[in-house]
N, C-alpha and C. Protein backbone atom coordinates (compact mmCIF):
# COMPACT_ATOMS: atom_id res chain seq x y z
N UNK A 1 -1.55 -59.03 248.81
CA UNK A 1 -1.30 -58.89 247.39
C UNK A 1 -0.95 -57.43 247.12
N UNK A 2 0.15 -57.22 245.92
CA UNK A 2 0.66 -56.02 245.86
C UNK A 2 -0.44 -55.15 245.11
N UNK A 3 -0.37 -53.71 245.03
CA UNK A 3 -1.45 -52.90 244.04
C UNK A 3 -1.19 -53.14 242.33
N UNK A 4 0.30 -53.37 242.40
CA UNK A 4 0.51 -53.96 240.59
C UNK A 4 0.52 -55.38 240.35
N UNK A 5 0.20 -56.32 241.60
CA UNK A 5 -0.21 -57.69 241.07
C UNK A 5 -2.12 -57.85 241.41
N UNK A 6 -2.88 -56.76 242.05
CA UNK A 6 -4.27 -56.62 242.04
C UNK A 6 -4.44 -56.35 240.71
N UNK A 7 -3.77 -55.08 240.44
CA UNK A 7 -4.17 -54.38 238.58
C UNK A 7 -4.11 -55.57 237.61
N UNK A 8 -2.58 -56.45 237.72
CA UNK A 8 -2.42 -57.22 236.70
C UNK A 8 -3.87 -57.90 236.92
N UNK A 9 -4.25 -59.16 238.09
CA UNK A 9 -5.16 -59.75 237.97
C UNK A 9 -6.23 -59.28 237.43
N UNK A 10 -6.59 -57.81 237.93
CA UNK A 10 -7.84 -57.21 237.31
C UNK A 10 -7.86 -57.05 236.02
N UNK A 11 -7.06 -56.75 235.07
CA UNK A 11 -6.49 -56.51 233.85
C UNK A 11 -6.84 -57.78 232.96
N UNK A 12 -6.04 -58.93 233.55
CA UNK A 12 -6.14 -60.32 233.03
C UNK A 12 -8.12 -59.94 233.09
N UNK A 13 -8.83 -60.66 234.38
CA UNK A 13 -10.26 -60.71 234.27
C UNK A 13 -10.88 -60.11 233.26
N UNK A 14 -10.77 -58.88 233.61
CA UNK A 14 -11.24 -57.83 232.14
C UNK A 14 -11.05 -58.08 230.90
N UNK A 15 -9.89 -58.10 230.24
CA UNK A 15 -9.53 -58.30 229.03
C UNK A 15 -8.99 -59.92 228.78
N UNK A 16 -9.09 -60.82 229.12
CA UNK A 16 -9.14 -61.90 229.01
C UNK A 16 -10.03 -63.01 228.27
N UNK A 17 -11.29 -62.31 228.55
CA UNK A 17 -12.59 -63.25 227.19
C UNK A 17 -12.51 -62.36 226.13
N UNK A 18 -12.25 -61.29 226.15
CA UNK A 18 -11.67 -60.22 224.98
C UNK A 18 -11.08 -61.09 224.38
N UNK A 19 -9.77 -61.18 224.68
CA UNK A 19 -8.67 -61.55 224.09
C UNK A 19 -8.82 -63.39 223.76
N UNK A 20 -9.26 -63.89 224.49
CA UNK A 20 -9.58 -65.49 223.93
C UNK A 20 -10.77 -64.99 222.74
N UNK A 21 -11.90 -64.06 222.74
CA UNK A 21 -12.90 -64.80 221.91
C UNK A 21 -12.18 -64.16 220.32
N UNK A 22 -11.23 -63.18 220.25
CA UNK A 22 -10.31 -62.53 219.05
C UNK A 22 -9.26 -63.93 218.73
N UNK A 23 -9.17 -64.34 219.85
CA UNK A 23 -7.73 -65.34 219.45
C UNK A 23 -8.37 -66.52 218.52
N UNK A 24 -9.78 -66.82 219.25
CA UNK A 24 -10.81 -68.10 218.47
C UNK A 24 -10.85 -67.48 217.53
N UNK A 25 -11.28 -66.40 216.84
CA UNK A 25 -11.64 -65.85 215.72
C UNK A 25 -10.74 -66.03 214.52
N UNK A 26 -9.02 -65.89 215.27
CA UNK A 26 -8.27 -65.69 214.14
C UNK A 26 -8.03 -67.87 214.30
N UNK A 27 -8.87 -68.51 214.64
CA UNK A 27 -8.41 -69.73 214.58
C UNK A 27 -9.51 -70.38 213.53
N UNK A 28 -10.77 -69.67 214.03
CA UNK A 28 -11.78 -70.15 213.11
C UNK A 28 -11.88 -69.53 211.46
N UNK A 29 -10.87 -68.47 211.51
CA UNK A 29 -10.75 -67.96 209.82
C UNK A 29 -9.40 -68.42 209.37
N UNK A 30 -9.17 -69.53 210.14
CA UNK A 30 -7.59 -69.99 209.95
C UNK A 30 -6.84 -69.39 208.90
N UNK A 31 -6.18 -67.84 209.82
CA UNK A 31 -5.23 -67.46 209.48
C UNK A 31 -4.10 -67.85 209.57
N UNK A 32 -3.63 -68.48 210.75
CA UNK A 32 -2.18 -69.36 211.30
C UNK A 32 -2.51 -69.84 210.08
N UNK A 33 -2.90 -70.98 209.70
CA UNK A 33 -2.75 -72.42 209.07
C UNK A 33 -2.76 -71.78 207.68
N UNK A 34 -3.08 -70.54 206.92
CA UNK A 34 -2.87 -70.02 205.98
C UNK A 34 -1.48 -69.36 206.11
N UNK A 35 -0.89 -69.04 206.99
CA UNK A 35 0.29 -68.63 206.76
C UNK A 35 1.72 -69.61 206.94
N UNK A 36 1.02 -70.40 207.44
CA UNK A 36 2.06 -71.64 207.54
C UNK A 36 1.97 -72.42 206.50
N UNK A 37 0.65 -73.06 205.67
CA UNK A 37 0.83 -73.28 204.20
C UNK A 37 1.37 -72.75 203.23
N UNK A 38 0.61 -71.17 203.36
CA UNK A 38 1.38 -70.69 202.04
C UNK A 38 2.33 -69.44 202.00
N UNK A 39 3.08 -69.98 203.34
CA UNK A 39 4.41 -68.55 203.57
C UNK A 39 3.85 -67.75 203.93
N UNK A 40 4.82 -66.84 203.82
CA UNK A 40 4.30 -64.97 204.15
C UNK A 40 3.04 -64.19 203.01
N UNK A 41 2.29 -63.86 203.80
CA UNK A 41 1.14 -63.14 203.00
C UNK A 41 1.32 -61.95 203.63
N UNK A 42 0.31 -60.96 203.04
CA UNK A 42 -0.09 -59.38 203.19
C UNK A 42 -1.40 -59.72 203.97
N UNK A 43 -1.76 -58.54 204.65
CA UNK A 43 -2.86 -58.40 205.17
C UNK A 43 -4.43 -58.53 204.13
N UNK A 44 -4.00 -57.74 203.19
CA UNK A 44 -4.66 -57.63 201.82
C UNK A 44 -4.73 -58.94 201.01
N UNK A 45 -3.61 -59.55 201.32
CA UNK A 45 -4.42 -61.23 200.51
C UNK A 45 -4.97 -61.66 201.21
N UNK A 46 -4.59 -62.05 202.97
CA UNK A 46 -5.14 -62.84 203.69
C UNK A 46 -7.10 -62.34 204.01
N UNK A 47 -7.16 -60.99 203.95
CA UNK A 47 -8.29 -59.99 203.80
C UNK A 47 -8.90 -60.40 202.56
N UNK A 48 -8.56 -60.62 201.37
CA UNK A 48 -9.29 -61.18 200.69
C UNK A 48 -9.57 -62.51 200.63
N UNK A 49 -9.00 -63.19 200.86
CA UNK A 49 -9.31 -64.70 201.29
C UNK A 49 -10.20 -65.17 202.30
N UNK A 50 -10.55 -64.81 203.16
CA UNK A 50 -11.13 -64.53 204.33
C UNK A 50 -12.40 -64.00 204.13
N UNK A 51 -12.56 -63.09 203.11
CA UNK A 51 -13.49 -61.81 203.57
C UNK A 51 -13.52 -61.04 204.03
N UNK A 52 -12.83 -60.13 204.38
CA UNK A 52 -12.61 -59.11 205.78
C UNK A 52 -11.29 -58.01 204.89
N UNK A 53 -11.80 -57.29 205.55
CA UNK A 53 -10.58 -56.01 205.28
C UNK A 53 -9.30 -55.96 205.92
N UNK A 54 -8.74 -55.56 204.93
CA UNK A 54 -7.34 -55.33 205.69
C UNK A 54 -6.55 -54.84 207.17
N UNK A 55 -7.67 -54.13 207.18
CA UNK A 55 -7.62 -53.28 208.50
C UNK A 55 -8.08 -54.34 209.90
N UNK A 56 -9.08 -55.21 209.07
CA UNK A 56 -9.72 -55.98 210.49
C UNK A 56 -8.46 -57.40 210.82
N UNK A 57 -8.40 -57.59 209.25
CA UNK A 57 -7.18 -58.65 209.50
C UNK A 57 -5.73 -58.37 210.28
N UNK A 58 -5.31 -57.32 209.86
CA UNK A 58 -4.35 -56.66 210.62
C UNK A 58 -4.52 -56.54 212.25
N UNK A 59 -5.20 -56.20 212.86
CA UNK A 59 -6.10 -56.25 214.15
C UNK A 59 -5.48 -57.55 214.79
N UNK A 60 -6.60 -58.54 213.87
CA UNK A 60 -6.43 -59.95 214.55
C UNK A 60 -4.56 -60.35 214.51
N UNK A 61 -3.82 -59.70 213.21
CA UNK A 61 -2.66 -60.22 212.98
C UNK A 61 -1.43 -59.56 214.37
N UNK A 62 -1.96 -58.68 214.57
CA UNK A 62 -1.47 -57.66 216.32
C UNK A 62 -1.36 -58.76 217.19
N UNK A 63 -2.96 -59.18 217.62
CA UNK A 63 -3.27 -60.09 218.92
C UNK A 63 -2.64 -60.85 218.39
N UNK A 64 -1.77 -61.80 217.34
CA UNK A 64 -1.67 -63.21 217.21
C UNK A 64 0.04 -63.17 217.68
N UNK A 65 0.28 -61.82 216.83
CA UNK A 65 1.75 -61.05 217.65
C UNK A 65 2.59 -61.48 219.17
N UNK A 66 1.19 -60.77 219.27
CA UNK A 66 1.26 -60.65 221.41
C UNK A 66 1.29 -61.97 221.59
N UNK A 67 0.52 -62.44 221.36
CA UNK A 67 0.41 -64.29 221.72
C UNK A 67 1.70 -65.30 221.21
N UNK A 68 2.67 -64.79 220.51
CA UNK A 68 3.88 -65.40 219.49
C UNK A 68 3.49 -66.44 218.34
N UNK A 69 1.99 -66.12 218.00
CA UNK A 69 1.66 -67.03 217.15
C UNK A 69 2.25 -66.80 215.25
N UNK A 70 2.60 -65.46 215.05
CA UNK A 70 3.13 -64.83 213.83
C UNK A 70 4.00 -63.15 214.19
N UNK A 71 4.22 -63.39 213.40
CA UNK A 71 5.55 -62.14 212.96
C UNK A 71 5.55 -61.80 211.64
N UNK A 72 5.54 -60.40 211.82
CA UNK A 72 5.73 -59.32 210.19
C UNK A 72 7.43 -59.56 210.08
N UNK A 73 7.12 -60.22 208.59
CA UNK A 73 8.14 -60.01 207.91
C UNK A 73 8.94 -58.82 207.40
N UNK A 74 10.53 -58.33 208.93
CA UNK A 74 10.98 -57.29 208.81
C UNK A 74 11.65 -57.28 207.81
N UNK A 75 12.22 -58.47 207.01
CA UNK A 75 13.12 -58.44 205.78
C UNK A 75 12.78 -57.79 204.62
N UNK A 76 11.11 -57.98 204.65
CA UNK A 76 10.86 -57.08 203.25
C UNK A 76 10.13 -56.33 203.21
N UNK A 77 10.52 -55.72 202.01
CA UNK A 77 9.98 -54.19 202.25
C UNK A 77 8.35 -54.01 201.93
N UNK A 78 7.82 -52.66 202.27
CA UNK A 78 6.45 -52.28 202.13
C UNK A 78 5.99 -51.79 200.92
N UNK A 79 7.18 -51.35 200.57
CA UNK A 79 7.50 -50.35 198.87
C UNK A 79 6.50 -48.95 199.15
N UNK A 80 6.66 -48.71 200.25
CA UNK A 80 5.62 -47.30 200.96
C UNK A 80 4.40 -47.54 201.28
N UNK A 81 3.92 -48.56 201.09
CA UNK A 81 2.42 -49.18 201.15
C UNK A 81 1.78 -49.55 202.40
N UNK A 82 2.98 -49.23 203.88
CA UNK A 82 2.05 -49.37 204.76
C UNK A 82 2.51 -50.61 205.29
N UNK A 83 2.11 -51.01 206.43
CA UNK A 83 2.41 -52.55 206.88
C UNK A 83 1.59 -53.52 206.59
N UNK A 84 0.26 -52.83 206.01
CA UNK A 84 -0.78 -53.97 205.67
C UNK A 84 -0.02 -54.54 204.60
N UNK A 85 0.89 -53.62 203.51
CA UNK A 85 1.88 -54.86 202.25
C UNK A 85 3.08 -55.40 202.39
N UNK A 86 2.76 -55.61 203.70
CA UNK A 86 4.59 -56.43 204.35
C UNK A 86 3.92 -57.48 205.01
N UNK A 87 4.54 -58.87 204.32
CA UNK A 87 4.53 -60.43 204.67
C UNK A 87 4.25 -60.70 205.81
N UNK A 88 3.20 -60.83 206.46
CA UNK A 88 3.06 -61.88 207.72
C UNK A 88 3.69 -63.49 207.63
N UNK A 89 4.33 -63.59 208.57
CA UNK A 89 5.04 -65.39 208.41
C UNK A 89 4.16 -65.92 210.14
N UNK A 90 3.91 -67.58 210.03
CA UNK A 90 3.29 -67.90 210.78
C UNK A 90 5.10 -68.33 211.66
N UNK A 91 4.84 -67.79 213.23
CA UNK A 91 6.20 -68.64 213.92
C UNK A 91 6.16 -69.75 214.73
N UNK A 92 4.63 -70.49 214.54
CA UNK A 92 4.47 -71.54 215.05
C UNK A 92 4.18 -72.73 214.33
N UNK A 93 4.70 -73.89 214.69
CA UNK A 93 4.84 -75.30 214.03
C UNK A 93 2.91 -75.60 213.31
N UNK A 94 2.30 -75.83 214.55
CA UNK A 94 1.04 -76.22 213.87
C UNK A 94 0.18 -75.63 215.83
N UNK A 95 -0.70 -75.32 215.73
CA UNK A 95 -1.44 -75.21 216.87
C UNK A 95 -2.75 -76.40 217.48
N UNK A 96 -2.86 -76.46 218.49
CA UNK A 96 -3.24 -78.03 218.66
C UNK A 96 -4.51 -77.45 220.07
N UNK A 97 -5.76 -77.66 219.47
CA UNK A 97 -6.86 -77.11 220.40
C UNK A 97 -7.62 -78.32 220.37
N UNK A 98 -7.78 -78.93 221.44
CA UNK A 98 -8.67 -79.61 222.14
C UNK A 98 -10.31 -79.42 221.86
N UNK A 99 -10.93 -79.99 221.72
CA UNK A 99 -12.61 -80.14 221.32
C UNK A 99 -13.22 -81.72 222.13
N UNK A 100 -14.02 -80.81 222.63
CA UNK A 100 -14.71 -81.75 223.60
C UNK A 100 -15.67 -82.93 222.79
């Protein structure tokens, strides 16, 4: 095995229940399913809806990024306000998790 397919594996191990128990998180405050109901939101509505600050929602809205589960709406603008006041849109149909 190569030294940059050891790192990757090690990388994956490490940050891997990281990254699943953040991904459950943004499933159990169903953010997807709020942005696929009701269009593009701000970090700041979805943060108030939720409970949580802007800053933490934003976080989870990164990881959901990486994963291709949503995308910041580049069409509109921030009006200087930062990316927390630019539209998150959900880019997936519906997400489908298994329960034992």
């Amino acid at each position: 095995m190569s030294a940059k397919a050891t790192l990757n594996r090690f990388t994956d191990f490490m940050v891997g229940p990281a990254r699943f128990a953040n991904l459950l998180s943004c499933f159990e405050l169903g953010l997807i399913d709020m942005l696929r109901q009701r269009g593009g939101q701000t970090a700041v509505q979805l943060g108030e809806t939720v409970g949580a600050t802007p800053a933490a929602v934003e976080q989870l809205l990164l990881l959901l990024v990486k994963e291709g589960f949503v995308a910041q709406d580049e069409t509109a603008s921030d009006r200087g306000c930062g990316s927390a006041a630019r539209p998150w849109v959900a880019t997936v149909r519906s997400a489908l998790i298994a329960r034992p």
